[in-house]
N, C-alpha and C. Protein backbone atom coordinates (compact mmCIF):
# COMPACT_ATOMS: atom_id res chain seq x y z
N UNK A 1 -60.42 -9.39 -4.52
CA UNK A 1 -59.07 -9.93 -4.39
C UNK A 1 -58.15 -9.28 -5.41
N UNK A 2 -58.18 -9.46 -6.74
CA UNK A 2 -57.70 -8.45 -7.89
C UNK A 2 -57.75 -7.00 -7.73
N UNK A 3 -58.61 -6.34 -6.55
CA UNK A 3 -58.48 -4.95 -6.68
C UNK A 3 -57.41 -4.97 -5.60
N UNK A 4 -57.41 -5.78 -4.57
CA UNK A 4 -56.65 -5.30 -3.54
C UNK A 4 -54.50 -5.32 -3.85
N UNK A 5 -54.98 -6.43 -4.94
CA UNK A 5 -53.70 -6.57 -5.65
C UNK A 5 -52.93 -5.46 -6.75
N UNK A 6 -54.17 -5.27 -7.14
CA UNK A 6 -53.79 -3.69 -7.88
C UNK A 6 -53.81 -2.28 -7.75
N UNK A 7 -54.27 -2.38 -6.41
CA UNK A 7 -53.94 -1.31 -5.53
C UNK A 7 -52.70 -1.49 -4.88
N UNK A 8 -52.45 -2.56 -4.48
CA UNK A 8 -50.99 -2.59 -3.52
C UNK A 8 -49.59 -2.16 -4.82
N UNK A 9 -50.23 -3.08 -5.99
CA UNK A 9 -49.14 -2.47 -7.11
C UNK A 9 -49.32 -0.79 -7.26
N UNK A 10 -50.33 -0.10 -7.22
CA UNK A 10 -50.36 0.79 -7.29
C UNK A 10 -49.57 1.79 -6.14
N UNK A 11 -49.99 1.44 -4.80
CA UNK A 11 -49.28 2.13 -4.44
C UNK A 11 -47.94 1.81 -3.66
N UNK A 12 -46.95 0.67 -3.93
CA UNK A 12 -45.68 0.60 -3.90
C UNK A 12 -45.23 0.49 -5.44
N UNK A 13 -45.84 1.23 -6.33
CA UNK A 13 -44.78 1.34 -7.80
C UNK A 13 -43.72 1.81 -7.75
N UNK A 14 -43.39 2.71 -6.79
CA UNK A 14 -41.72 3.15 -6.77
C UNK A 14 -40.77 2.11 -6.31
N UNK A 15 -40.98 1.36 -5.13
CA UNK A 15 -40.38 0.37 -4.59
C UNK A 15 -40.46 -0.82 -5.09
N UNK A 16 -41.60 -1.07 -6.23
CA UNK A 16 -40.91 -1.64 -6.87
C UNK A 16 -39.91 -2.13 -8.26
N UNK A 17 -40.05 -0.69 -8.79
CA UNK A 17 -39.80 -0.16 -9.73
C UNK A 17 -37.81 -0.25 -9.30
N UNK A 18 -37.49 0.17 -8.51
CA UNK A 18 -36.68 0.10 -7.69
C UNK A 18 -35.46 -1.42 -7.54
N UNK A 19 -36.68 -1.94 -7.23
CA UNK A 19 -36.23 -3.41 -6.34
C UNK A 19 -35.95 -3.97 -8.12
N UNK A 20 -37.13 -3.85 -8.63
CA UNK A 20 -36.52 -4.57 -10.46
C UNK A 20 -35.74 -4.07 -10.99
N UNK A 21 -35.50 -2.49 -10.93
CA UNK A 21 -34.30 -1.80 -11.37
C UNK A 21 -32.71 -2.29 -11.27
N UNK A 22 -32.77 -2.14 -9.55
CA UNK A 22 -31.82 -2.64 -8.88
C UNK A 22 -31.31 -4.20 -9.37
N UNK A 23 -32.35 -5.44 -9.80
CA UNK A 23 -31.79 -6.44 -9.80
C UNK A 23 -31.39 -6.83 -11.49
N UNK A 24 -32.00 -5.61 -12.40
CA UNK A 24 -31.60 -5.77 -13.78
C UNK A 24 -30.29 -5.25 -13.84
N UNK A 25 -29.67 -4.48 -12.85
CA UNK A 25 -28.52 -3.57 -13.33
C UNK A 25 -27.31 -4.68 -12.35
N UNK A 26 -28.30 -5.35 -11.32
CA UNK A 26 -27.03 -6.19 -11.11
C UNK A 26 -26.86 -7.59 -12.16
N UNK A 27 -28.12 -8.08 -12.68
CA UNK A 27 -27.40 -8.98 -13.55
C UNK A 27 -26.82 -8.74 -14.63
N UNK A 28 -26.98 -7.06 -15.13
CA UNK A 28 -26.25 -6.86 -16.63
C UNK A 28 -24.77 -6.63 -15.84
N UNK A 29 -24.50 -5.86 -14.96
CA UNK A 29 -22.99 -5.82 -14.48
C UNK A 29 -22.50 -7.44 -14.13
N UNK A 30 -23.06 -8.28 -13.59
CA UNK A 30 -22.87 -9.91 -13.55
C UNK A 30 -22.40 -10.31 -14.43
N UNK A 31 -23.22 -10.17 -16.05
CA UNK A 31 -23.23 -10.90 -17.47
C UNK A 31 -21.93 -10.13 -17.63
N UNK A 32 -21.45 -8.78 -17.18
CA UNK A 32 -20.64 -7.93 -18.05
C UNK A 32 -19.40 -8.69 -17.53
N UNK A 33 -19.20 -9.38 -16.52
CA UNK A 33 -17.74 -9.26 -16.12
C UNK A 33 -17.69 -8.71 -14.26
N UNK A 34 -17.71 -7.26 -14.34
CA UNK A 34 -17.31 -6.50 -13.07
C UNK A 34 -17.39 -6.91 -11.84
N UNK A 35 -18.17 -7.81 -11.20
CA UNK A 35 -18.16 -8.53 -9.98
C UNK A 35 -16.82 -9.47 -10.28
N UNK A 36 -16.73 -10.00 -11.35
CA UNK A 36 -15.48 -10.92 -11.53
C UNK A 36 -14.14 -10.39 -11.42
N UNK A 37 -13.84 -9.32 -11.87
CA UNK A 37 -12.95 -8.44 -11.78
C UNK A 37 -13.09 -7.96 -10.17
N UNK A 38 -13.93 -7.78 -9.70
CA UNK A 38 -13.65 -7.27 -8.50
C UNK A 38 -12.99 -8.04 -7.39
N UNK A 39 -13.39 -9.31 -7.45
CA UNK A 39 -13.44 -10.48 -6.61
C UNK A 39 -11.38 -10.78 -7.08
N UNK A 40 -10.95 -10.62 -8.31
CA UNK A 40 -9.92 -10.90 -8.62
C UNK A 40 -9.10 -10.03 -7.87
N UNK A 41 -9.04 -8.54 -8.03
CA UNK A 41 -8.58 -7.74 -7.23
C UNK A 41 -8.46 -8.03 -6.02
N UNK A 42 -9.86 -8.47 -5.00
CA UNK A 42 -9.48 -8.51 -3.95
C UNK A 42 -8.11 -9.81 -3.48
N UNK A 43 -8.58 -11.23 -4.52
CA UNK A 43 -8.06 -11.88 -4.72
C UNK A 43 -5.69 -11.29 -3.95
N UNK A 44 -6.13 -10.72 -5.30
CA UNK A 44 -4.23 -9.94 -5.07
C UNK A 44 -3.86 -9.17 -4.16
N UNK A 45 -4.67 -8.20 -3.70
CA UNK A 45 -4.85 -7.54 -2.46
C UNK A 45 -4.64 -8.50 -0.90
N UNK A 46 -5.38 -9.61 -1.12
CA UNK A 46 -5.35 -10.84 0.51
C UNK A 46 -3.61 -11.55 -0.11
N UNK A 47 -3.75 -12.00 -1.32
CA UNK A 47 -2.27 -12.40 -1.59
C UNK A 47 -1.31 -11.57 -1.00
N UNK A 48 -1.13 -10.43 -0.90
CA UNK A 48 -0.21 -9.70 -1.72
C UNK A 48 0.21 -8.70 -0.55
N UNK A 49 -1.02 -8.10 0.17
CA UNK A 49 -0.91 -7.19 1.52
C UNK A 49 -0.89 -7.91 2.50
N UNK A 50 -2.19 -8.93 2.58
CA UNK A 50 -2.35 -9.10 4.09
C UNK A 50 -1.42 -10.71 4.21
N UNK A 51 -1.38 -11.22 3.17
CA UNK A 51 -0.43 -12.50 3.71
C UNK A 51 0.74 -12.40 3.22
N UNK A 52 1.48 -11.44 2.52
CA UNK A 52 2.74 -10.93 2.71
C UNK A 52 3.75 -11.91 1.63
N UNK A 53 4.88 -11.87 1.03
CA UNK A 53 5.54 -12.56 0.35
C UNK A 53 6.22 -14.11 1.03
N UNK A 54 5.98 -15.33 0.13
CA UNK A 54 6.16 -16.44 1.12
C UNK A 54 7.75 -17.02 0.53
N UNK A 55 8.38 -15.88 -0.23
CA UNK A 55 10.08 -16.26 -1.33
C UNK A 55 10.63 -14.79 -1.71
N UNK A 56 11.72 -14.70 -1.63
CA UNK A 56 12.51 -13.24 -1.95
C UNK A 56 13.09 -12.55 -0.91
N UNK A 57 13.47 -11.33 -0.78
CA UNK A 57 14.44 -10.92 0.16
C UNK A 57 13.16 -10.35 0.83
N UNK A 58 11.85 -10.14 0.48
CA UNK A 58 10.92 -9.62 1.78
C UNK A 58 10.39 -10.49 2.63
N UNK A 59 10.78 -12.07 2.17
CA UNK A 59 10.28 -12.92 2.78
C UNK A 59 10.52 -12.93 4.40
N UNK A 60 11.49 -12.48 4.31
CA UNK A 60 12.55 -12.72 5.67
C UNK A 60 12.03 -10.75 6.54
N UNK A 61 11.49 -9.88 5.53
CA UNK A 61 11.53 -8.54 6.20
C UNK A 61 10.50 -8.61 8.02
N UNK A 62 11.27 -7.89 8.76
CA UNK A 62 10.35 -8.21 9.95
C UNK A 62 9.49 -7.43 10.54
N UNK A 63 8.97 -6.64 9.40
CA UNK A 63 7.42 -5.76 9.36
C UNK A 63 6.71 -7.08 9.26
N UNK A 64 7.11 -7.53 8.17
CA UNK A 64 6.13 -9.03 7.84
C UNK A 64 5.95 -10.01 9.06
N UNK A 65 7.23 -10.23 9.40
CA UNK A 65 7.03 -11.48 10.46
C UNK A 65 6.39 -10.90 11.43
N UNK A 66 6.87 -9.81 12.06
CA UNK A 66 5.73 -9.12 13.26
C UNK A 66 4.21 -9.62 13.26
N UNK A 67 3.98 -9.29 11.64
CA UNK A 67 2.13 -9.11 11.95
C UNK A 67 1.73 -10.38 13.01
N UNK A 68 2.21 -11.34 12.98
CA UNK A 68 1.90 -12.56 13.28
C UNK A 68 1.00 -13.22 12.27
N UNK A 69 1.68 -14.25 11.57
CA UNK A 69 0.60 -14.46 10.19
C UNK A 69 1.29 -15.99 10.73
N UNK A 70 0.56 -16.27 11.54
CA UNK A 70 0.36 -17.88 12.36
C UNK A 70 -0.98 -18.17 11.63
N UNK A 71 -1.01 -19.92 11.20
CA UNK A 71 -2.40 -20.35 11.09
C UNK A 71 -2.44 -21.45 11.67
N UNK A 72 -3.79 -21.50 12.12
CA UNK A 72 -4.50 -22.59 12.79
C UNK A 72 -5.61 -23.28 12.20
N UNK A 73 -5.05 -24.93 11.86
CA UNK A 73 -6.47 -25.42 11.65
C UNK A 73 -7.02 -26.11 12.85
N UNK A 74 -8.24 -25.80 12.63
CA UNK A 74 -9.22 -26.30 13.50
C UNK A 74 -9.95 -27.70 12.65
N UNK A 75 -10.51 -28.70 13.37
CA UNK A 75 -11.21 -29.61 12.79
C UNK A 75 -12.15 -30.25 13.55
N UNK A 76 -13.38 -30.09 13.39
CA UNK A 76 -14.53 -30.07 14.19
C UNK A 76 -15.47 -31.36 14.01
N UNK A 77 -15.21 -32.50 14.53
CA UNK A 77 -15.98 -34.13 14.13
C UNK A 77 -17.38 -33.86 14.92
N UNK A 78 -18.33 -34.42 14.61
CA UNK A 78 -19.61 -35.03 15.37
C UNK A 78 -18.94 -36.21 15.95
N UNK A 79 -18.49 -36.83 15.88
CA UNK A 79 -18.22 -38.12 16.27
C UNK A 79 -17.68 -38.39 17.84
């Protein structure tokens, strides 16, 4: 049972060398900040491009109103 286990480590050491690599470098970029920063960006980007100014003289521009930036809520009961 122990050999068959240390053979399988043996021969996927790259993959998993890999797979631990991969998940140390995402939690030090995690701890660092950079996913947070990224998420903020996109943050201003959905503000800012795709839902367009909601006060000021672009409020009224009719590139903006065109897109059609209609919302709909939906509300979905079991009941």
């Amino acid at each position: 049972m122990i050999g068959k286990i240390i053979k399988f480590f043996h021969t996927h050491l790259v993959d998993l060398g890999l797979t631990i690599g991969a998940i140390i470098i995402t939690c030090f970029l995690h701890w660092v900040g950079v996913f947070d920063f990224l998420e903020l960006k996109t943050y201003d980007y959905r503000f800012h491009t795709v839902r367009g100014p909601l006060t000021g003289w672009r409020a009224s521009d009719s590139t903006i109103i065109n897109r059609g930036t209609d919302v709909i809520l939906v509300e979905v009961d079991d009941e």
